[in-house]
N, C-alpha and C. Protein backbone atom coordinates (compact mmCIF):
# COMPACT_ATOMS: atom_id res chain seq x y z
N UNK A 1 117.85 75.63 55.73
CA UNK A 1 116.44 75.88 55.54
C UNK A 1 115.68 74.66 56.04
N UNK A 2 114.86 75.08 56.98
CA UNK A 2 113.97 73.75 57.20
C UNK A 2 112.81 73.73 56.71
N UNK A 3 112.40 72.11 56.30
CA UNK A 3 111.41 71.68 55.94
C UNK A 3 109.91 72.73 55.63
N UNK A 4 109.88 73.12 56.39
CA UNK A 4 108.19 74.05 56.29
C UNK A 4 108.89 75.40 55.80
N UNK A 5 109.76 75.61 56.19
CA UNK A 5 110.00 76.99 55.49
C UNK A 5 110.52 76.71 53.80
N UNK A 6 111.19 75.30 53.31
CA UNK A 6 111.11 74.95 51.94
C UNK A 6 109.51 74.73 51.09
N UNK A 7 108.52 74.70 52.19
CA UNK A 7 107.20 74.02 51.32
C UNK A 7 106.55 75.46 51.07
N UNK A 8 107.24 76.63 51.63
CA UNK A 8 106.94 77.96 51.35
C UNK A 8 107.70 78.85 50.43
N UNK A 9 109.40 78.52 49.83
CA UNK A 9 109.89 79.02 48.78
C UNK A 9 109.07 78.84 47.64
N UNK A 10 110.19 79.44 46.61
CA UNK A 10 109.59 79.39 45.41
C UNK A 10 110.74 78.81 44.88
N UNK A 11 110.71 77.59 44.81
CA UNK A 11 111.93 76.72 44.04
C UNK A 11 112.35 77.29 42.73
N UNK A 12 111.86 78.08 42.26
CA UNK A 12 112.33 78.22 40.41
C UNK A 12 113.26 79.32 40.88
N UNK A 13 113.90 79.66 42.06
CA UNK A 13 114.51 80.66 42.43
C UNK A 13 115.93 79.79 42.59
N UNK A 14 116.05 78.51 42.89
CA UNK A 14 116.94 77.98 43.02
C UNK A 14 117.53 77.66 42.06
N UNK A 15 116.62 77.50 40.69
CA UNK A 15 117.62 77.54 39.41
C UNK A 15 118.45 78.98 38.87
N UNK A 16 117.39 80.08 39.29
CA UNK A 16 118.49 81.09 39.05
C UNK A 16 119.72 81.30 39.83
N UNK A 17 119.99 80.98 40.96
CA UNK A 17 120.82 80.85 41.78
C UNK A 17 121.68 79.53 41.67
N UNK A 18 121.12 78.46 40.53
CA UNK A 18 122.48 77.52 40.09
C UNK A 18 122.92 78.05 39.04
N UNK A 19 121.77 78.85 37.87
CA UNK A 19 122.60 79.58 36.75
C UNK A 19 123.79 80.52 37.28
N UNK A 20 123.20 81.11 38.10
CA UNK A 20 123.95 82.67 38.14
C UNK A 20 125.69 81.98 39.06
N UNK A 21 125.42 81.21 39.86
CA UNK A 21 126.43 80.44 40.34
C UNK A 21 127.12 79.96 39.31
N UNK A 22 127.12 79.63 38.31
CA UNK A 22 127.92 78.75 37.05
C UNK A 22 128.66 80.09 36.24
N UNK A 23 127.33 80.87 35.90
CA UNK A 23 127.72 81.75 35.19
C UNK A 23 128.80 83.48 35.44
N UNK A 24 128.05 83.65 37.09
CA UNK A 24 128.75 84.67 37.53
C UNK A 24 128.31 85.99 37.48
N UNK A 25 127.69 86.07 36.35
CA UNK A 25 127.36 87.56 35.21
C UNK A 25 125.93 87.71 35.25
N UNK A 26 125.43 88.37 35.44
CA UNK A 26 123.56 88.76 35.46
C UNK A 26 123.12 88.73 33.86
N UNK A 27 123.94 89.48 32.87
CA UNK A 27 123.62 89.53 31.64
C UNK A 27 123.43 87.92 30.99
N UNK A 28 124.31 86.94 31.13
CA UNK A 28 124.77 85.85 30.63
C UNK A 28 123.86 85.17 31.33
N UNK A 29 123.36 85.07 32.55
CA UNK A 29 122.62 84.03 33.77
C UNK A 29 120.99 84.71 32.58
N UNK A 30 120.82 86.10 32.70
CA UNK A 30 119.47 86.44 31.81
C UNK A 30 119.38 85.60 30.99
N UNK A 31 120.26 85.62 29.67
CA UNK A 31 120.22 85.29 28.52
C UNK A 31 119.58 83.25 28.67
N UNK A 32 120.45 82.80 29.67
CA UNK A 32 120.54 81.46 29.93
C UNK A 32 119.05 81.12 29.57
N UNK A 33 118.85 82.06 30.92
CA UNK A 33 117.12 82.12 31.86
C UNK A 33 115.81 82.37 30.89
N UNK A 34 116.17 83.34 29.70
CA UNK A 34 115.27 83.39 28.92
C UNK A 34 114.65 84.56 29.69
N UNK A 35 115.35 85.58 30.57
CA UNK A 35 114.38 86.31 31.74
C UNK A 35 115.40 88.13 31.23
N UNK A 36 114.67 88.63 31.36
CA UNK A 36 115.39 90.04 31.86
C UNK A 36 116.68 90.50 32.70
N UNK A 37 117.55 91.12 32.29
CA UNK A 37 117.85 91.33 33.85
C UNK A 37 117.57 92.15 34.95
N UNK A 38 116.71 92.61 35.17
CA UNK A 38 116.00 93.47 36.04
C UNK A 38 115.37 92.06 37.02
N UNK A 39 114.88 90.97 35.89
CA UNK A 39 114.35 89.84 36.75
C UNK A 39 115.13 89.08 37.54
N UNK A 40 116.35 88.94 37.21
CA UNK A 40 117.51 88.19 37.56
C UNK A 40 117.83 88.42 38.75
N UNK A 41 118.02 90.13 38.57
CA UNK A 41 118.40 91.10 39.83
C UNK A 41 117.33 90.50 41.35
N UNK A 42 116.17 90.79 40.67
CA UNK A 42 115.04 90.66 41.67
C UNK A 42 114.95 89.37 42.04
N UNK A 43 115.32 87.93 41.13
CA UNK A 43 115.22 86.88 41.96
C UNK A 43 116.59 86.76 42.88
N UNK A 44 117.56 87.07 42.54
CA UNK A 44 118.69 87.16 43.45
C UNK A 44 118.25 87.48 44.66
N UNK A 45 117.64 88.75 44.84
CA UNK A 45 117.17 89.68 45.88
C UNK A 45 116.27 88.99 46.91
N UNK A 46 115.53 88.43 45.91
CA UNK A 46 114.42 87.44 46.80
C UNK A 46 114.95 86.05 47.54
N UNK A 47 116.70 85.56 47.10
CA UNK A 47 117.47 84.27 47.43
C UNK A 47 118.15 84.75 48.47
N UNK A 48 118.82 86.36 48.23
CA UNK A 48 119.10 86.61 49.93
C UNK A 48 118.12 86.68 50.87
N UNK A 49 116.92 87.35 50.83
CA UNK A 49 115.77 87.26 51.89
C UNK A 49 115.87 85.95 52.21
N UNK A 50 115.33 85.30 51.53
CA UNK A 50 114.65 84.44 52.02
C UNK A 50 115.85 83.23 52.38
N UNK A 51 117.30 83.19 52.01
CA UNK A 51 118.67 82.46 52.90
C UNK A 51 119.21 83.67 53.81
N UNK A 52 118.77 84.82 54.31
CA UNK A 52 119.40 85.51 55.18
C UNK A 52 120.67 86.03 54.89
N UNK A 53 121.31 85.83 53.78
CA UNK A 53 122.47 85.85 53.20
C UNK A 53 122.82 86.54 51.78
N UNK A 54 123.66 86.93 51.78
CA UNK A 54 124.42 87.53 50.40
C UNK A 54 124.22 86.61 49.30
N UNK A 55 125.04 85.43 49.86
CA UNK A 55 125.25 83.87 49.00
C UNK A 55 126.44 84.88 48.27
N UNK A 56 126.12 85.38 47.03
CA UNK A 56 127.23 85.74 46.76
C UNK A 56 128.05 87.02 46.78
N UNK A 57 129.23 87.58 46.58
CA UNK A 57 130.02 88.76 47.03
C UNK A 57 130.60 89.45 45.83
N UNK A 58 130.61 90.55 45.50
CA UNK A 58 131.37 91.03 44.72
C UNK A 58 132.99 91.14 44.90
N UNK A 59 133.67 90.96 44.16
CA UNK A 59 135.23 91.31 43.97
C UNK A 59 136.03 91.73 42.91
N UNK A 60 137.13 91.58 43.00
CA UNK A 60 137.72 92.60 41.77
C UNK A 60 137.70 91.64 40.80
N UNK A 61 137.92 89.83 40.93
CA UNK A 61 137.57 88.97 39.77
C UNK A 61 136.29 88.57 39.50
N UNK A 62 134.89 89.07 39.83
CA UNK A 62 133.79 88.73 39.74
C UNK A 62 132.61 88.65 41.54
N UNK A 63 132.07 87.58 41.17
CA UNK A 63 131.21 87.14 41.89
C UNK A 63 131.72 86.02 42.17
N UNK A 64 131.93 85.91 44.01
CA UNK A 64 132.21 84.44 44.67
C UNK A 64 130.88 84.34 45.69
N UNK A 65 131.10 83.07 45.79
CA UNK A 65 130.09 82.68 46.67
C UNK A 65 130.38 82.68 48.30
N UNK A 66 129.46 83.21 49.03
CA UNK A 66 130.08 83.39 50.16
C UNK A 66 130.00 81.88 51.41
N UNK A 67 130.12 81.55 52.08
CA UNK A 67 129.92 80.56 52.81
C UNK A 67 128.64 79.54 52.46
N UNK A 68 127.65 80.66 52.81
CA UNK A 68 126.14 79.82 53.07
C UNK A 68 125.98 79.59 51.48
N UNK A 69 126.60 80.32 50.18
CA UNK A 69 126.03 80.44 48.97
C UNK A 69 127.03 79.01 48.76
N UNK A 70 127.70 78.36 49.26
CA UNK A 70 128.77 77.18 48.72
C UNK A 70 128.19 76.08 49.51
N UNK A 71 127.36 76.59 50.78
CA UNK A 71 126.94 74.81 51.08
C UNK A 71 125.51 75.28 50.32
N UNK A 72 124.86 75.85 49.74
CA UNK A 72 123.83 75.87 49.25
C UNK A 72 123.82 75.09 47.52
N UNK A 73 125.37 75.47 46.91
CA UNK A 73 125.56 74.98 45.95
C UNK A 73 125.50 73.05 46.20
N UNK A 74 126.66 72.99 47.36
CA UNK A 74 126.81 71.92 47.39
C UNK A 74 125.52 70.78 47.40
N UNK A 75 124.62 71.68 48.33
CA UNK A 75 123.61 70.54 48.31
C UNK A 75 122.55 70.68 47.12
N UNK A 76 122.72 71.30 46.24
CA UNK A 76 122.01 71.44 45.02
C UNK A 76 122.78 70.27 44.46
N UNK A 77 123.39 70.85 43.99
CA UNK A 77 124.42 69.53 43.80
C UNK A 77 123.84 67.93 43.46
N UNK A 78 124.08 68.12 45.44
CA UNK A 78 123.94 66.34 46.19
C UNK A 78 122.73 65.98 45.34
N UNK A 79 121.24 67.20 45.41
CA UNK A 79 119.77 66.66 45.17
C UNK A 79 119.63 66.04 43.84
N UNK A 80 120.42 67.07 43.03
CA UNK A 80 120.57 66.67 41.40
C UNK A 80 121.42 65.47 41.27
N UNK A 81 122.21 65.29 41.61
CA UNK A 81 122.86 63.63 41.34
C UNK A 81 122.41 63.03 42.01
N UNK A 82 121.66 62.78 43.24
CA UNK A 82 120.58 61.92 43.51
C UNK A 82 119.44 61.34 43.33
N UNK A 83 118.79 62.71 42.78
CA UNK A 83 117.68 62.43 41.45
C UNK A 83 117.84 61.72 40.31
N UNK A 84 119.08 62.38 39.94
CA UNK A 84 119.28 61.35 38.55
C UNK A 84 119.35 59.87 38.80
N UNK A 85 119.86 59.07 39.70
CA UNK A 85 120.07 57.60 39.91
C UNK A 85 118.82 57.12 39.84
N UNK A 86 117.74 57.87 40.01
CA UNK A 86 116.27 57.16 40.04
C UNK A 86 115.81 56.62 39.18
């Protein structure tokens, strides 16, 4: 994602997409979120648009993350332990 197209997300989309990444489960990522899951659904929906991507995949053990959804984690990640040193 570049620069001008980040000053146009909606960042609070990226926390549902670190919950739902931890958690796996839409019901459990809701509960986390304090949100619906109908809302959950729909911010998911709005994290593939707007990464072009699945991010994550269904399978017979759950929800994995697909390529772009694992360097997306990763650099969530990087930002949050970089922030913190401040």
């Amino acid at each position: 994602m570049r620069l001008t197209q980040l000053r146009q997300a909606d960042l609070n989309l990226l926390i549902v997409f670190a919950v739902f990444a931890e958690e796996r489960n839409v019901s459990r990522s809701a509960e986390r979120l304090l949100l619906s899951q109908p809302a959950v659904s729909r911010a998911l929906q709005r994290l593939r648009e707007m990464f072009h991507d699945n991010l994550f995949v269904r399978t017979a053990a759950g929800y994995e993350l697909t390529p772009q959804g694992q360097r997306l984690l990763q650099e969530l990640e990087s930002c949050c332990r970089s922030s913190i040193a401040f």
